[in-house]
Protein backbone atom coordinates (compact mmCIF):
# COMPACT_ATOMS: atom_id res chain seq x y z
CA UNK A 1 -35.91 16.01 -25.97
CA UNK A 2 -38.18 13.59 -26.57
CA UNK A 3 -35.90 11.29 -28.48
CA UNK A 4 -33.61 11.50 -25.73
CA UNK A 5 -36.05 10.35 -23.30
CA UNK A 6 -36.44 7.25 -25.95
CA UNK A 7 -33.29 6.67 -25.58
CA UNK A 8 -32.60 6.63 -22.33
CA UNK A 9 -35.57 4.48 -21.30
CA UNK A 10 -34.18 1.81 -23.55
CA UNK A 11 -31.47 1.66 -21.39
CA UNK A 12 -33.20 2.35 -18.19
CA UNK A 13 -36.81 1.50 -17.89
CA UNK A 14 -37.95 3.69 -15.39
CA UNK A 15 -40.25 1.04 -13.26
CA UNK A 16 -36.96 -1.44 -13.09
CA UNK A 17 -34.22 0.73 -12.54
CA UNK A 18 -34.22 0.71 -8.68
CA UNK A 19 -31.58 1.23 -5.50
CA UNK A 20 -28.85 -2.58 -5.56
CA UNK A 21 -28.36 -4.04 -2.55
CA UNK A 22 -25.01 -2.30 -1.96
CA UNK A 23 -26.82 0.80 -1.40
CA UNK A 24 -28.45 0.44 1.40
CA UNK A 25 -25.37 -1.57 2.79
CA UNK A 26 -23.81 2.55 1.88
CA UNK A 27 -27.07 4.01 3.23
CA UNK A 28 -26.64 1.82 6.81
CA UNK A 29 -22.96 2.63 7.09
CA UNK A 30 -23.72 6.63 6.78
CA UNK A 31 -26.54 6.42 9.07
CA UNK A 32 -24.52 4.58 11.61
CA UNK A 33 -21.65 6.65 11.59
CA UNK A 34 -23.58 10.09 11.66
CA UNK A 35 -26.21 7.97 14.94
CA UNK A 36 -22.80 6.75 16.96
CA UNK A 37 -20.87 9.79 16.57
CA UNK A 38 -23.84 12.34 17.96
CA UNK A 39 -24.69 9.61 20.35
CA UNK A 40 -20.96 9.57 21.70
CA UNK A 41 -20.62 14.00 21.21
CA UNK A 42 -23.95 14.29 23.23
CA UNK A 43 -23.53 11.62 25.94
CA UNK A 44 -19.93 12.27 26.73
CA UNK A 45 -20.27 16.91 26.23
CA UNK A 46 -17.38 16.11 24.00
CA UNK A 47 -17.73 19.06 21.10
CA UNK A 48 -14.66 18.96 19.67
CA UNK A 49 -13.89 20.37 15.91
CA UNK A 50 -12.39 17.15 15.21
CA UNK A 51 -15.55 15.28 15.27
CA UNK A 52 -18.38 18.01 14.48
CA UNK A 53 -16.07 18.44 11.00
CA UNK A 54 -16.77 15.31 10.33
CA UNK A 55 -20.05 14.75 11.65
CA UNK A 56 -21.16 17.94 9.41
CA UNK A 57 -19.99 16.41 6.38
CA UNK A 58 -21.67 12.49 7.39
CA UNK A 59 -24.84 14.87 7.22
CA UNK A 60 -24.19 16.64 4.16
CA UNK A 61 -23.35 12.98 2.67
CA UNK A 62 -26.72 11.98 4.26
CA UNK A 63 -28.25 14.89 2.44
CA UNK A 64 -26.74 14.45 -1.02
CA UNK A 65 -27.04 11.12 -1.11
CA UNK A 66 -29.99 9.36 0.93
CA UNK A 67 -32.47 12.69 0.50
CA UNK A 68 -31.63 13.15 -3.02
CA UNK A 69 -31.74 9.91 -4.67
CA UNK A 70 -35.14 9.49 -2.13
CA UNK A 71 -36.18 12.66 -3.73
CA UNK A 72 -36.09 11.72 -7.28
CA UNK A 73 -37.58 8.14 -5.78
CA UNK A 74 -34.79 6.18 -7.29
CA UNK A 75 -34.33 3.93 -4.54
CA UNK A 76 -37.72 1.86 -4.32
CA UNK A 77 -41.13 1.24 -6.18
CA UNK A 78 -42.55 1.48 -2.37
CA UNK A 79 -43.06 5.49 -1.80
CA UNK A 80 -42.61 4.68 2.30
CA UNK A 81 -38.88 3.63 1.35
């Protein structure tokens, strides 16, 4: 185990392997989609299956994507990120 751990932090250090740029462009686009489409369901009593499908599975994506990697604190050195 512990010569895998060698290894890997060869390849990634684990203080400078942080979150690109492009994901929190990925991180903006889920949040946006999962605000505007509640915003739209709520303010318009429009609970269709068509868009709570979808809506469930924007929050899933929010959850195993944005919580997880926040989790493991993969995206920033800054613990308020």
């Amino acid at each position: 185990y512990l010569e895998l751990c060698k290894l890997v932090e060869q390849v990634l250090p684990r203080s400078k392997a942080f979150a690109p740029a492009s994901y929190f462009l990925k991180v903006a686009a889920i949040l946006s989609v999962a605000f505007f489409t509640e915003y739209y369901m709520h303010k318009h009593a429009f609970y269709k299956w068509y868009l709570t499908a979808p809506l469930g599975f924007v929050f899933a994506l929010i959850g195993l994507n944005i919580q997880h990697d926040a989790n493991h604190g993969a995206i920033s050195r800054f613990w308020w990120v």
